[in-house]
PDB file of N, CA and C in Angstrom:
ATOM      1  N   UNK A   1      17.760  -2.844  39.310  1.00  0.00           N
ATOM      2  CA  UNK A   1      18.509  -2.295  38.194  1.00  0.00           C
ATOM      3  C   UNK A   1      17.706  -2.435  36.912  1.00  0.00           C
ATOM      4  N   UNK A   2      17.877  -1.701  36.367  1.00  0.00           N
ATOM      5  CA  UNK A   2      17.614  -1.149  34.560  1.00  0.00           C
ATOM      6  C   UNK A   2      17.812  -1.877  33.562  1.00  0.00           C
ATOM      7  N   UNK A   3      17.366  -2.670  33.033  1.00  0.00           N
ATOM      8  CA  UNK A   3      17.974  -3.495  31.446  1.00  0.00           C
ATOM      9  C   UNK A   3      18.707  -2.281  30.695  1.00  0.00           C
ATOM     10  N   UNK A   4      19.737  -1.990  30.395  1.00  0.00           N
ATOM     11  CA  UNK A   4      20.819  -1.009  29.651  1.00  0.00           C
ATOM     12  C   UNK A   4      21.295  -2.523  28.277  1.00  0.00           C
ATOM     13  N   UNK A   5      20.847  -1.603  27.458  1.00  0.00           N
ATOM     14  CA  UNK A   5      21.404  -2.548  26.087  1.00  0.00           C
ATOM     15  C   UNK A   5      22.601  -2.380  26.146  1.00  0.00           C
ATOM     16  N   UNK A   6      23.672  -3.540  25.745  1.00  0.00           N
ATOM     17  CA  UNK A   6      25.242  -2.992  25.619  1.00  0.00           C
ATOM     18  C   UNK A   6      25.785  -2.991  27.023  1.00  0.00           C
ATOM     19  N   UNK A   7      25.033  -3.080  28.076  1.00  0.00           N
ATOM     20  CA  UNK A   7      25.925  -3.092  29.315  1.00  0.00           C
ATOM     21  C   UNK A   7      26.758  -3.959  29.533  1.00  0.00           C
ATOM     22  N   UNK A   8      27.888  -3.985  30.286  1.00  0.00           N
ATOM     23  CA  UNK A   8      28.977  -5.381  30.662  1.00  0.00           C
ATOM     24  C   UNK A   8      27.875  -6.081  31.369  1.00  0.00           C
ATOM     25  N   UNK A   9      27.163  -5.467  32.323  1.00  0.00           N
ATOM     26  CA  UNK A   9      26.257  -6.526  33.070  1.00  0.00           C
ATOM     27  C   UNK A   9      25.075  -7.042  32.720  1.00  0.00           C
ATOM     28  N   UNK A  10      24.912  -6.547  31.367  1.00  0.00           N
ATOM     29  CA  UNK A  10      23.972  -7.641  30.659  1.00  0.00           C
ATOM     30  C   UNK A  10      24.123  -8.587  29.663  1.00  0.00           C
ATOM     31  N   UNK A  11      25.432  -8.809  29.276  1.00  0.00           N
ATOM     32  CA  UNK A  11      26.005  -9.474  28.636  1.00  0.00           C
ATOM     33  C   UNK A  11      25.584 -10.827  28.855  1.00  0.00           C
ATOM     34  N   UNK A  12      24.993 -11.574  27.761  1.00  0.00           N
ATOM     35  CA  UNK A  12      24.257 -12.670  27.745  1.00  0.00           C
ATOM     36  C   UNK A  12      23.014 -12.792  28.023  1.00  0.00           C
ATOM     37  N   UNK A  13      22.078 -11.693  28.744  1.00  0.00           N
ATOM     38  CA  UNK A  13      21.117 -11.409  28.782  1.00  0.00           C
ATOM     39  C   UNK A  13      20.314 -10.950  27.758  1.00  0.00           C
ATOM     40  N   UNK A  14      18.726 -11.999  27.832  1.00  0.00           N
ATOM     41  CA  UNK A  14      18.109 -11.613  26.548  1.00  0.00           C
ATOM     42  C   UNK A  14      16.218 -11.823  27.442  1.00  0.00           C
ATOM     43  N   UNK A  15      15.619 -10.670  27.100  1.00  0.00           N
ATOM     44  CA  UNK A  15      14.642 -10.929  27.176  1.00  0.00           C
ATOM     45  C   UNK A  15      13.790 -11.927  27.199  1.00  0.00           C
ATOM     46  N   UNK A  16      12.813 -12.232  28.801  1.00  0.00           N
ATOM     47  CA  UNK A  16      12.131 -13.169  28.653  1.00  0.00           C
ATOM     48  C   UNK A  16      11.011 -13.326  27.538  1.00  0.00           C
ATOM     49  N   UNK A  17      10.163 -14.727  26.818  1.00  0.00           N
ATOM     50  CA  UNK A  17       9.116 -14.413  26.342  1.00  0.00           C
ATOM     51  C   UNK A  17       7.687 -13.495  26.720  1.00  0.00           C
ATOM     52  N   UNK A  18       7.727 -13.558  27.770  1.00  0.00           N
ATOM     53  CA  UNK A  18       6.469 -12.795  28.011  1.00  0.00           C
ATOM     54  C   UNK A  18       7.070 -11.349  28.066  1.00  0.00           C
ATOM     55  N   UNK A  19       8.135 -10.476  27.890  1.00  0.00           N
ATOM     56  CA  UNK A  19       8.451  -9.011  28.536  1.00  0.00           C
ATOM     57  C   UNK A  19       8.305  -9.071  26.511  1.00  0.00           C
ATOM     58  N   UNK A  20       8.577 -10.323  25.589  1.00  0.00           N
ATOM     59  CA  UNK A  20       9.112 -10.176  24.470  1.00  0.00           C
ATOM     60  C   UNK A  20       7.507  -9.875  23.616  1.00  0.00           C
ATOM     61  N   UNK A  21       6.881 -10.639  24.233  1.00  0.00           N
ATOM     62  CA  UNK A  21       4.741 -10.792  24.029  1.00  0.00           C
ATOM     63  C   UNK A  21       4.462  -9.016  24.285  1.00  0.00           C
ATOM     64  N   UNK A  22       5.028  -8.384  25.634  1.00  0.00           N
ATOM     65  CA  UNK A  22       4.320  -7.518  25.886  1.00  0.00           C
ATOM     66  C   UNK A  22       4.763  -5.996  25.251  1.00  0.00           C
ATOM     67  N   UNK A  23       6.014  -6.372  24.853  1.00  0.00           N
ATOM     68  CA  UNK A  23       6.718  -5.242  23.910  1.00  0.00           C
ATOM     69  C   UNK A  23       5.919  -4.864  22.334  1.00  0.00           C
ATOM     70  N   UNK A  24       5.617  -6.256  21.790  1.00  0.00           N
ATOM     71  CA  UNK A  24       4.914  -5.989  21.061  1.00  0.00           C
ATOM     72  C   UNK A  24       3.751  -5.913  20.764  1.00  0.00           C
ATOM     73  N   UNK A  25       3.082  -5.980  21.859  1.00  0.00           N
ATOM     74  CA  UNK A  25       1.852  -5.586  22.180  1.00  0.00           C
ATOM     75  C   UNK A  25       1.400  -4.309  22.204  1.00  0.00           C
ATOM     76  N   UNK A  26       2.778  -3.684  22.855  1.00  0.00           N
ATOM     77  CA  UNK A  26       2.767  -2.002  23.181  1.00  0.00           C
ATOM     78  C   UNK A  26       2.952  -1.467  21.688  1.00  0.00           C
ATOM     79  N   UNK A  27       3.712  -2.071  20.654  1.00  0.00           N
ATOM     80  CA  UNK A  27       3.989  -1.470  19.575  1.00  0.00           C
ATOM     81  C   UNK A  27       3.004  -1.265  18.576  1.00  0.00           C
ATOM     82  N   UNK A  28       1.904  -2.270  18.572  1.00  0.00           N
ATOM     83  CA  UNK A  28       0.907  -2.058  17.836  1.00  0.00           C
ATOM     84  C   UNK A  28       0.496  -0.976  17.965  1.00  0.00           C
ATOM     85  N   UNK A  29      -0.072  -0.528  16.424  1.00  0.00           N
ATOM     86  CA  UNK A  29      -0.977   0.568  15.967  1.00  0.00           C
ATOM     87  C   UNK A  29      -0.121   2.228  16.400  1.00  0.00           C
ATOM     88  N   UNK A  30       1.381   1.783  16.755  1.00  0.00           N
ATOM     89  CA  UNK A  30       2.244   2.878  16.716  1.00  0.00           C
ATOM     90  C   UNK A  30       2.808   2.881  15.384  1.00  0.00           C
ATOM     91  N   UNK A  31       2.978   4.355  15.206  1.00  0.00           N
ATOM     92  CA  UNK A  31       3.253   4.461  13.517  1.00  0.00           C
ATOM     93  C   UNK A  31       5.160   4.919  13.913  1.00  0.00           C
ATOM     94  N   UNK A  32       6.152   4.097  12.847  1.00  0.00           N
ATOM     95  CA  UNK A  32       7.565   3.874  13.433  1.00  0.00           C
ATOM     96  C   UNK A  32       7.619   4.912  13.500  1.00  0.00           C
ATOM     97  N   UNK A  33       7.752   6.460  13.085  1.00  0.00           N
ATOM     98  CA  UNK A  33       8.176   7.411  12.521  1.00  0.00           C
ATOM     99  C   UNK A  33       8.245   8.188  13.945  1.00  0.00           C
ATOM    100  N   UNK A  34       7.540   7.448  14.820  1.00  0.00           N
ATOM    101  CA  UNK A  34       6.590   8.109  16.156  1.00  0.00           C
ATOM    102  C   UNK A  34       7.656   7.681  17.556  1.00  0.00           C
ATOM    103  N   UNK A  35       8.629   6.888  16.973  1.00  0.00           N
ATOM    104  CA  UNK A  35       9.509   6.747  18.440  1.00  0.00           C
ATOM    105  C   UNK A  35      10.253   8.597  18.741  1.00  0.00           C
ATOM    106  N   UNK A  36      10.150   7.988  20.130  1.00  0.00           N
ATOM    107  CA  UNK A  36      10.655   9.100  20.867  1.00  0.00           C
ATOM    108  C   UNK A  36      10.310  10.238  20.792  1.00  0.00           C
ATOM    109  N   UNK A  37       9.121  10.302  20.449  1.00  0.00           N
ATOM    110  CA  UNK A  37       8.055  12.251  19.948  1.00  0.00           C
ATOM    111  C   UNK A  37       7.057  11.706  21.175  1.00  0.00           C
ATOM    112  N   UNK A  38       7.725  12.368  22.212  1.00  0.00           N
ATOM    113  CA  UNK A  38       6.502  11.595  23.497  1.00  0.00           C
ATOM    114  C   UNK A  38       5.384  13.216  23.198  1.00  0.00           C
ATOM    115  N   UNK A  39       4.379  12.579  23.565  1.00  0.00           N
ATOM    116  CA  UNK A  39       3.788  13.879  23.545  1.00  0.00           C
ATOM    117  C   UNK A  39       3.148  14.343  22.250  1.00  0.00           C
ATOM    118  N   UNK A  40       3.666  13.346  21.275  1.00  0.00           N
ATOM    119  CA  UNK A  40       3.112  14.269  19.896  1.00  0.00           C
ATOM    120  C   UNK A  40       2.084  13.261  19.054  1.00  0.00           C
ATOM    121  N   UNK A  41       0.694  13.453  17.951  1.00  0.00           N
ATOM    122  CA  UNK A  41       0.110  13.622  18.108  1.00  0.00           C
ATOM    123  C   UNK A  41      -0.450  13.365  16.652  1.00  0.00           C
ATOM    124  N   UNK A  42      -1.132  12.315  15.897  1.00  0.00           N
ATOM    125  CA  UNK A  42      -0.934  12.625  14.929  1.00  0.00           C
ATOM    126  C   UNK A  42      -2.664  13.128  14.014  1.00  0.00           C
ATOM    127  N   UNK A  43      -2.835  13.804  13.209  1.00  0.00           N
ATOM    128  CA  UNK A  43      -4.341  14.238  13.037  1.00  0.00           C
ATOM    129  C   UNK A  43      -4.947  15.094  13.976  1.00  0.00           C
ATOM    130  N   UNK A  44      -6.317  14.932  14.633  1.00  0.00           N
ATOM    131  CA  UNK A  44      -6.670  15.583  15.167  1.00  0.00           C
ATOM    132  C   UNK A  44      -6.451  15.683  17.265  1.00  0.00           C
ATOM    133  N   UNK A  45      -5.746  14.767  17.020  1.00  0.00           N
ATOM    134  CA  UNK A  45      -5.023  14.684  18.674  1.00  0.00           C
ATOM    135  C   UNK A  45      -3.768  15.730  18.719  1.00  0.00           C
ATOM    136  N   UNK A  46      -3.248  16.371  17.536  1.00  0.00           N
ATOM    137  CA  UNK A  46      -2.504  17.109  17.298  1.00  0.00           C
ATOM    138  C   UNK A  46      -2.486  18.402  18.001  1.00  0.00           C
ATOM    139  N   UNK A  47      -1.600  19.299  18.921  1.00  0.00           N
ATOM    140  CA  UNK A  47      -2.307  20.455  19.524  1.00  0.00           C
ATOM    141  C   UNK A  47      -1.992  21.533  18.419  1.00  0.00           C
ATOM    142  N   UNK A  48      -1.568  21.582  17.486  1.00  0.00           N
ATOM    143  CA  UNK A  48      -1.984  21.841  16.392  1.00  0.00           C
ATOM    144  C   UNK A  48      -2.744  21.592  14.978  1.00  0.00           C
ATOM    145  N   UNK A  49      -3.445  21.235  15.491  1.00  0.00           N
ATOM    146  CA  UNK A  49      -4.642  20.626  14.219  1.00  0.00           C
ATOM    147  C   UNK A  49      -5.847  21.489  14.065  1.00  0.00           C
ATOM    148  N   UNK A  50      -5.429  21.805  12.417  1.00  0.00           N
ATOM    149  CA  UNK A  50      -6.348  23.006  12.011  1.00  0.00           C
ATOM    150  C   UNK A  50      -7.547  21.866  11.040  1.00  0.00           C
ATOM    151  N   UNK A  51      -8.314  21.028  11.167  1.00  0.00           N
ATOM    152  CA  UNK A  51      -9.057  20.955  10.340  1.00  0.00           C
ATOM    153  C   UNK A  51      -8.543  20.421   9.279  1.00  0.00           C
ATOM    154  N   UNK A  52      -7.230  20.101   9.292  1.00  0.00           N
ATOM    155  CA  UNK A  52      -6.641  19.245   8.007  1.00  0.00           C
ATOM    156  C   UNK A  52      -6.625  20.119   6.885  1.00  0.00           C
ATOM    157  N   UNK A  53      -6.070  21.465   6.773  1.00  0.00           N
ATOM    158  CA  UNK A  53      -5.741  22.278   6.040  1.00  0.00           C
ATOM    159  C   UNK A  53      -4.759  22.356   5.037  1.00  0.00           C
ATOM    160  N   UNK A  54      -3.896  21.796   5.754  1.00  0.00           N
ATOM    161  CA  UNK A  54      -2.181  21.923   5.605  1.00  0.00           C
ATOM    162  C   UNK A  54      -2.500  21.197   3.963  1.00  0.00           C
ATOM    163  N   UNK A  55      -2.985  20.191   3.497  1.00  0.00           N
ATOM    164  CA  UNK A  55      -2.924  19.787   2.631  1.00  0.00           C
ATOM    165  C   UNK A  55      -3.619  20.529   1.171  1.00  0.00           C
ATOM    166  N   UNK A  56      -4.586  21.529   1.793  1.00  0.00           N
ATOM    167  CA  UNK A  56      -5.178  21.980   0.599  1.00  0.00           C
ATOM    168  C   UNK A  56      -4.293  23.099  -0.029  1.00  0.00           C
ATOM    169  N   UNK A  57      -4.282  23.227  -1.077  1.00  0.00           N
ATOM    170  CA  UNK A  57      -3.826  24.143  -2.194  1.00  0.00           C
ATOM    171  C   UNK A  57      -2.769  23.462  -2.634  1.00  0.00           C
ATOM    172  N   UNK A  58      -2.297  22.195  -2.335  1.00  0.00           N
ATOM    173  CA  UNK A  58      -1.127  21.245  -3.670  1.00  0.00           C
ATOM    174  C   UNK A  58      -2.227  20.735  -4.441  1.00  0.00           C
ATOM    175  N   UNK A  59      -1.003  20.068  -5.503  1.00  0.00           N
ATOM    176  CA  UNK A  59      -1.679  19.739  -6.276  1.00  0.00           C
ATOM    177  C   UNK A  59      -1.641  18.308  -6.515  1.00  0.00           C
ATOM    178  N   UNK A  60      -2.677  17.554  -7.258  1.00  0.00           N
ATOM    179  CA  UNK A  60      -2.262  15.954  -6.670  1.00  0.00           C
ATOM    180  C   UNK A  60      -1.341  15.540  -7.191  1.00  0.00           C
ATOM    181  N   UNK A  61      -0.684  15.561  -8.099  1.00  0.00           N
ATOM    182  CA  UNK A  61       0.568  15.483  -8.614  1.00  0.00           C
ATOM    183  C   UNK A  61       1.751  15.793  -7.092  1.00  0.00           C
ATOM    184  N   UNK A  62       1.723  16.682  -6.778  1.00  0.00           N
ATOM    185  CA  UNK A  62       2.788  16.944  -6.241  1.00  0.00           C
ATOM    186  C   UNK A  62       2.407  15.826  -4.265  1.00  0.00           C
ATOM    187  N   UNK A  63       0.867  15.563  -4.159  1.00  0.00           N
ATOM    188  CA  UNK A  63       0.886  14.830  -2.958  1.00  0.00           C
ATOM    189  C   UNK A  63       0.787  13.272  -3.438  1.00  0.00           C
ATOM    190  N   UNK A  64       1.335  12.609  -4.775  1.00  0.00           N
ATOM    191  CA  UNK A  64       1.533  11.211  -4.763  1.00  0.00           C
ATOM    192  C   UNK A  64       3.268  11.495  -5.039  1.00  0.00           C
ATOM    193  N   UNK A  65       3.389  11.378  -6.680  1.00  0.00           N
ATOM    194  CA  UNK A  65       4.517  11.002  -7.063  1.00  0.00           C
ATOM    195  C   UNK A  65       5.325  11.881  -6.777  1.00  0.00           C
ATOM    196  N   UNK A  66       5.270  13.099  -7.333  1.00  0.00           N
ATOM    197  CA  UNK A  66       6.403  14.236  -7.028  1.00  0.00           C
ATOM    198  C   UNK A  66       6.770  14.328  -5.957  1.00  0.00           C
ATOM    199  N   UNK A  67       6.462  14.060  -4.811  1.00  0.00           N
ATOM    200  CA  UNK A  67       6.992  14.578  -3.188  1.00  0.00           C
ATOM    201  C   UNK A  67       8.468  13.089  -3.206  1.00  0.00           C
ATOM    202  N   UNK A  68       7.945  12.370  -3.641  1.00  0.00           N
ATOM    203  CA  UNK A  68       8.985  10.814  -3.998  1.00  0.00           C
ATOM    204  C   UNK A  68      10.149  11.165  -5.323  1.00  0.00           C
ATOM    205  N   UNK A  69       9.770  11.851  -6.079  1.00  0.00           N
ATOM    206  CA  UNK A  69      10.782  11.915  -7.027  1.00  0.00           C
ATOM    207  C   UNK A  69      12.072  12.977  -6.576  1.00  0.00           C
ATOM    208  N   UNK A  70      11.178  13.789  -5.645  1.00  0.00           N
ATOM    209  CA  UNK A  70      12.415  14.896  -5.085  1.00  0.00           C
ATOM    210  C   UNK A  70      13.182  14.275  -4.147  1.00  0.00           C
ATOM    211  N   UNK A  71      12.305  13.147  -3.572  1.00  0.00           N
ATOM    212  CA  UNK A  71      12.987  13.118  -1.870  1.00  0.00           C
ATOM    213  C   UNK A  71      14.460  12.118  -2.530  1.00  0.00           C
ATOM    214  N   UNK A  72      14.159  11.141  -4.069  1.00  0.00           N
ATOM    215  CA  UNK A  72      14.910  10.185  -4.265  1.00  0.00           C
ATOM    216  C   UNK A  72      16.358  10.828  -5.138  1.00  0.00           C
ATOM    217  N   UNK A  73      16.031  12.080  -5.733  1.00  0.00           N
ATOM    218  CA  UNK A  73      16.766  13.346  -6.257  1.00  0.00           C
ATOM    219  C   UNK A  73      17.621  13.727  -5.010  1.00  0.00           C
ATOM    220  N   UNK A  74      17.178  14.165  -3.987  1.00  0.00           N
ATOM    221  CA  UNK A  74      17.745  14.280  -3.120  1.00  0.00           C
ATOM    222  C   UNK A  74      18.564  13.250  -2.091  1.00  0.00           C
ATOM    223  N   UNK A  75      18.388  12.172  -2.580  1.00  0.00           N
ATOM    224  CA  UNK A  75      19.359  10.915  -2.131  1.00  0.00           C
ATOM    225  C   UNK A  75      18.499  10.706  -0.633  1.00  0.00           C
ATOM    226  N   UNK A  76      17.319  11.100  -0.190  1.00  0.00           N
ATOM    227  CA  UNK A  76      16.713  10.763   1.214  1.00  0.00           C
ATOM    228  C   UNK A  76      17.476  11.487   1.940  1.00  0.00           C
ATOM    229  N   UNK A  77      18.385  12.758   1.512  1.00  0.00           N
ATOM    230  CA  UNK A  77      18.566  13.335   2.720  1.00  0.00           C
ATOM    231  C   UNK A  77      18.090  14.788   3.351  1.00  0.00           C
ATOM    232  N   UNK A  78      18.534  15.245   4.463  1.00  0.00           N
ATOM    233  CA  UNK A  78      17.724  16.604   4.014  1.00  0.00           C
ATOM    234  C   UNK A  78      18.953  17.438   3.745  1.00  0.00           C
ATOM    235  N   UNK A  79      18.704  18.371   2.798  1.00  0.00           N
ATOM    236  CA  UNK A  79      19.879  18.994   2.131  1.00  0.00           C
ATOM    237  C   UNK A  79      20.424  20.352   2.825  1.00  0.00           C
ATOM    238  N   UNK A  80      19.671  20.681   4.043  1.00  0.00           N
ATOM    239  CA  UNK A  80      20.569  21.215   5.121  1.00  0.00           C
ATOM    240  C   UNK A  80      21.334  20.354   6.005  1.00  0.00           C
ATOM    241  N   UNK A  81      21.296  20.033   6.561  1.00  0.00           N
ATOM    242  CA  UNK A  81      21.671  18.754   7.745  1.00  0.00           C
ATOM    243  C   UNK A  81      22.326  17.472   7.487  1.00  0.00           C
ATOM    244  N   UNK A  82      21.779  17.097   6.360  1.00  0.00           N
ATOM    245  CA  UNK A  82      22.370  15.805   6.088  1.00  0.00           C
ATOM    246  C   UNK A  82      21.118  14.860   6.776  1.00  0.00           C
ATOM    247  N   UNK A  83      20.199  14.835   7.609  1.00  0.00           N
ATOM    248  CA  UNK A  83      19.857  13.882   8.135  1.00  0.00           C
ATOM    249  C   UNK A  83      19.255  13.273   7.412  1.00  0.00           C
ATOM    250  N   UNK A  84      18.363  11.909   7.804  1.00  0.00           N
ATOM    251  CA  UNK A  84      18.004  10.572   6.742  1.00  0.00           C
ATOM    252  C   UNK A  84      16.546  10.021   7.640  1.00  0.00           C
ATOM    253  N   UNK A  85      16.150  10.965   8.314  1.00  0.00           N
ATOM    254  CA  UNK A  85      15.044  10.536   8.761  1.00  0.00           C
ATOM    255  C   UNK A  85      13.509  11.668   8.798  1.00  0.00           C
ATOM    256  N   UNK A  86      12.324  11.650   8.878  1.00  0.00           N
ATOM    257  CA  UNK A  86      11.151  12.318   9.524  1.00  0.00           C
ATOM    258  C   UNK A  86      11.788  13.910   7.954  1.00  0.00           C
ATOM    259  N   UNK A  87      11.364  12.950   6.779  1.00  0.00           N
ATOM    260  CA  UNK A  87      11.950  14.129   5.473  1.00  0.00           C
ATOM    261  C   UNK A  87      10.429  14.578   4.970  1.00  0.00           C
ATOM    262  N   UNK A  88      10.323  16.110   4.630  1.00  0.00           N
ATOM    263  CA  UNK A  88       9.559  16.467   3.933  1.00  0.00           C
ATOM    264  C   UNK A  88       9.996  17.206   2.584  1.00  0.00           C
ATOM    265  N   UNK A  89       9.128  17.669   1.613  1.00  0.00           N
ATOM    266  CA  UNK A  89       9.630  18.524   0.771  1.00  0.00           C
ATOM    267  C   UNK A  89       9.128  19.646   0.531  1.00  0.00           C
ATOM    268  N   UNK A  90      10.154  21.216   0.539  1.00  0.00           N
ATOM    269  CA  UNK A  90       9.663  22.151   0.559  1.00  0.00           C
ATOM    270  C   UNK A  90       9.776  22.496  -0.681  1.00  0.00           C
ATOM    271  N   UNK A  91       8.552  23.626  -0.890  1.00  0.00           N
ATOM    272  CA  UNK A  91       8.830  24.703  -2.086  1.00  0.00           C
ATOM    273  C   UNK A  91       9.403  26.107  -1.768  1.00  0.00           C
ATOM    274  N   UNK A  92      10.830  26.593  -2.051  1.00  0.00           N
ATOM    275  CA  UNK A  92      11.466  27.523  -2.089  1.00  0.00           C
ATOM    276  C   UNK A  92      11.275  28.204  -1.922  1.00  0.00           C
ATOM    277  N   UNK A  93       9.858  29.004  -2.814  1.00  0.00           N
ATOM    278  CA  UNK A  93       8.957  30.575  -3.307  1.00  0.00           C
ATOM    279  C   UNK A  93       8.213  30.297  -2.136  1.00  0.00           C
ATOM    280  N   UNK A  94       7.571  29.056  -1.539  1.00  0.00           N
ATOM    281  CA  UNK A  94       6.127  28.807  -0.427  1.00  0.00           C
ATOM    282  C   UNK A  94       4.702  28.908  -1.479  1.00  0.00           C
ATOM    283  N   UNK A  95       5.195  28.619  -2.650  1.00  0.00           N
ATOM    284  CA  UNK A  95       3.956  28.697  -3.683  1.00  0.00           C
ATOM    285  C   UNK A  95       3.486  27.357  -4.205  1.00  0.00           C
ATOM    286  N   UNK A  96       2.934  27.096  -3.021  1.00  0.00           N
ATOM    287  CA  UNK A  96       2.544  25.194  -3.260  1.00  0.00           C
ATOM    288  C   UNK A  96       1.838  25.147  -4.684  1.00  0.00           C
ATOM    289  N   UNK A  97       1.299  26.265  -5.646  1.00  0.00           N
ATOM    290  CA  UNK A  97       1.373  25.581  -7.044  1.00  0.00           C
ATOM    291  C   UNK A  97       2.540  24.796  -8.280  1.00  0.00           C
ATOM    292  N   UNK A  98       3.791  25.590  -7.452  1.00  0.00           N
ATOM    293  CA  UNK A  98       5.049  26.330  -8.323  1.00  0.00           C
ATOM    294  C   UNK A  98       5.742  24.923  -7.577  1.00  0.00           C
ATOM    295  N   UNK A  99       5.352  23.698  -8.567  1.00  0.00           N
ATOM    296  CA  UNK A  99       5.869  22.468  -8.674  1.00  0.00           C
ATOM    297  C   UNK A  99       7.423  22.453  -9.562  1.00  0.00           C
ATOM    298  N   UNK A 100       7.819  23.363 -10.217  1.00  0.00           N
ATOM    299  CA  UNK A 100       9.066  22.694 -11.052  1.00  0.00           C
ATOM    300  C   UNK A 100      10.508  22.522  -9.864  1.00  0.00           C
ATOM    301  N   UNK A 101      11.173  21.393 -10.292  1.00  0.00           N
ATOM    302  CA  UNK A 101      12.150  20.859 -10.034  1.00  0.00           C
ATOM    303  C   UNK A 101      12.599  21.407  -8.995  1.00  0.00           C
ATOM    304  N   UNK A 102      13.074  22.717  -9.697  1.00  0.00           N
ATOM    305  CA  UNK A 102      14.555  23.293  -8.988  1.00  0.00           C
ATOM    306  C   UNK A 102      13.863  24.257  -7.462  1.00  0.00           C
ATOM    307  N   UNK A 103      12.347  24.159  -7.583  1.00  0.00           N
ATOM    308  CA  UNK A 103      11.961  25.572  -6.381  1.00  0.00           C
ATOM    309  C   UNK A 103      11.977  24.054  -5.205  1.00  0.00           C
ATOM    310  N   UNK A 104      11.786  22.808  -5.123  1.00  0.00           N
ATOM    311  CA  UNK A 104      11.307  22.037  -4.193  1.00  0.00           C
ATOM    312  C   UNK A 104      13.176  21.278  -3.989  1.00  0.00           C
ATOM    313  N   UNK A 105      12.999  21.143  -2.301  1.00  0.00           N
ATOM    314  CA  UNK A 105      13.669  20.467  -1.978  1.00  0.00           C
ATOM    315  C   UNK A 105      13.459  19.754  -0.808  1.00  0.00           C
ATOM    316  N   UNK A 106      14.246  18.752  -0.694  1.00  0.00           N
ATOM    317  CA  UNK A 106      14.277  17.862   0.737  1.00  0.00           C
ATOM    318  C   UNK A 106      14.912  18.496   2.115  1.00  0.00           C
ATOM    319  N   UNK A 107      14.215  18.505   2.629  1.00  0.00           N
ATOM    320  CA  UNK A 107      13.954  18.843   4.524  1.00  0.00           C
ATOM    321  C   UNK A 107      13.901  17.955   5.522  1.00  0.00           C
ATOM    322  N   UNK A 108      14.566  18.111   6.378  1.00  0.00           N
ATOM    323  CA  UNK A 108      14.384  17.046   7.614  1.00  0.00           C
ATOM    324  C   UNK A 108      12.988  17.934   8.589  1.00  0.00           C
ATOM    325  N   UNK A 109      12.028  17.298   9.664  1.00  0.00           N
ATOM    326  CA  UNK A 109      11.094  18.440   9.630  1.00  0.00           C
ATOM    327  C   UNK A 109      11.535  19.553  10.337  1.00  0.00           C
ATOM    328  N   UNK A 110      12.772  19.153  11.110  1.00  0.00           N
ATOM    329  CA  UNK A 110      13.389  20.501  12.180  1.00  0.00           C
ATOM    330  C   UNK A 110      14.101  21.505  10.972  1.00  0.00           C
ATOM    331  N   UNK A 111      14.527  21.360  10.240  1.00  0.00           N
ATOM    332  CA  UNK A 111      14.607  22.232   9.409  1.00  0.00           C
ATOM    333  C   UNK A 111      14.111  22.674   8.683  1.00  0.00           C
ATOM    334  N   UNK A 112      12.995  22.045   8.237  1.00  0.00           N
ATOM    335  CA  UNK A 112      11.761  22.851   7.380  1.00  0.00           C
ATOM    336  C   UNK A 112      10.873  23.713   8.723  1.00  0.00           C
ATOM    337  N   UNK A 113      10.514  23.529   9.800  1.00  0.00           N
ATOM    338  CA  UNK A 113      10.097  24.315  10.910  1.00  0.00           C
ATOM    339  C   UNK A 113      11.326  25.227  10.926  1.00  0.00           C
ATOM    340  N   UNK A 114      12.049  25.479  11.072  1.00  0.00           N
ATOM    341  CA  UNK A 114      13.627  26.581  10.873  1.00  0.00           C
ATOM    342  C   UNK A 114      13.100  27.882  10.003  1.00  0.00           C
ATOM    343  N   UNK A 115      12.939  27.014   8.643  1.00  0.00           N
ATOM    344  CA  UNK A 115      13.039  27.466   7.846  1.00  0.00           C
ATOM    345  C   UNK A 115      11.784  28.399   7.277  1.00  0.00           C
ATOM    346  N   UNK A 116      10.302  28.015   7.803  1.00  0.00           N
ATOM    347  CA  UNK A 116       9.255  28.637   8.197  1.00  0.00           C
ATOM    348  C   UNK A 116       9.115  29.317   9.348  1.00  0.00           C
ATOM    349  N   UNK A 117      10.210  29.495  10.546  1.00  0.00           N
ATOM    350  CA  UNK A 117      10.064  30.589  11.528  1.00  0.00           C
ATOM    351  C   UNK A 117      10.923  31.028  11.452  1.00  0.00           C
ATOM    352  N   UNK A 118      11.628  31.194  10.282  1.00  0.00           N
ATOM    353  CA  UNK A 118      12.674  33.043  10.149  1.00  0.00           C
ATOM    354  C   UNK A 118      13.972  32.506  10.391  1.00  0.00           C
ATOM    355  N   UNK A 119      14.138  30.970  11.020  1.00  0.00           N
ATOM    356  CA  UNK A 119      15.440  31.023  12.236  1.00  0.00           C
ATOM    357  C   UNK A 119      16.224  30.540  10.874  1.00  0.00           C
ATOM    358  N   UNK A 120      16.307  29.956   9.525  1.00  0.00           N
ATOM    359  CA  UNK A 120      17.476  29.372   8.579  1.00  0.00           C
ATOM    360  C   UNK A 120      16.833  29.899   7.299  1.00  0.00           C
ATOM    361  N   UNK A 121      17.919  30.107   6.907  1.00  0.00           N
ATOM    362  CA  UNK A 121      17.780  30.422   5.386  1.00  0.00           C
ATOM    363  C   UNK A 121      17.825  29.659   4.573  1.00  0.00           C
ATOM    364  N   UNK A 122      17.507  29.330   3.212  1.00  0.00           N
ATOM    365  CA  UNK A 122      17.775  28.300   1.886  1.00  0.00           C
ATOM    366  C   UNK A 122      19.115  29.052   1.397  1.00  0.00           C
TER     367      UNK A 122
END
């Protein structure tokens, strides 16, 4: 049988030290953001990785502080969904110069992918 967290039949059951050694062994040099994305990939292990593109044409302003001032404007959530996790921030127009306020908002990334393949609207 299965260790099931919360089961009646594990009730009082707690991990030995060594299963407790080897858990976090496995966790090293995993980035948190990365549970449960089996398969995915980050940089150039990416099966989409163009050369690290994605970042050129912002501006540095908008890749330190500004991407933080929207997400905290936006209360950390994404403002379709509600969700509170894996948040980016989009620009409205798609004119990564066109930094003011009101064109950028908070995205969870399934809805910013939505929202770049046609499937949701702003």
């Amino acid at each position: 049988m299965r260790f099931v967290k919360g089961h009646k039949r594990n009730v009082g059951m707690k991990h030995s030290e060594e299963t407790k050694k080897k858990m976090s062994i496995a966790k090293l040099g995993k980035p948190t953001w990365n549970k449960g994305l089996k398969g995915y990939h980050e940089g150039e292990k990416h099966w989409n990785w163009q050369g690290g593109i994605s970042r050129r044409g912002y501006t540095p302003e908008f890749l330190t502080q500004l991407r933080i001032l929207i997400k905290d404007r936006d209360n950390y959530k994404c403002q379709v969904c509600l969700y509170r996790e894996y948040l980016v921030v989009h620009h409205k127009d798609y004119n990564k110069n066109n930094n003011e306020l009101n064109n950028l908002i908070t995205l969870c990334r399934s809805c910013h992918m939505k929202i770049h393949n046609g499937g949701r609207k702003l």
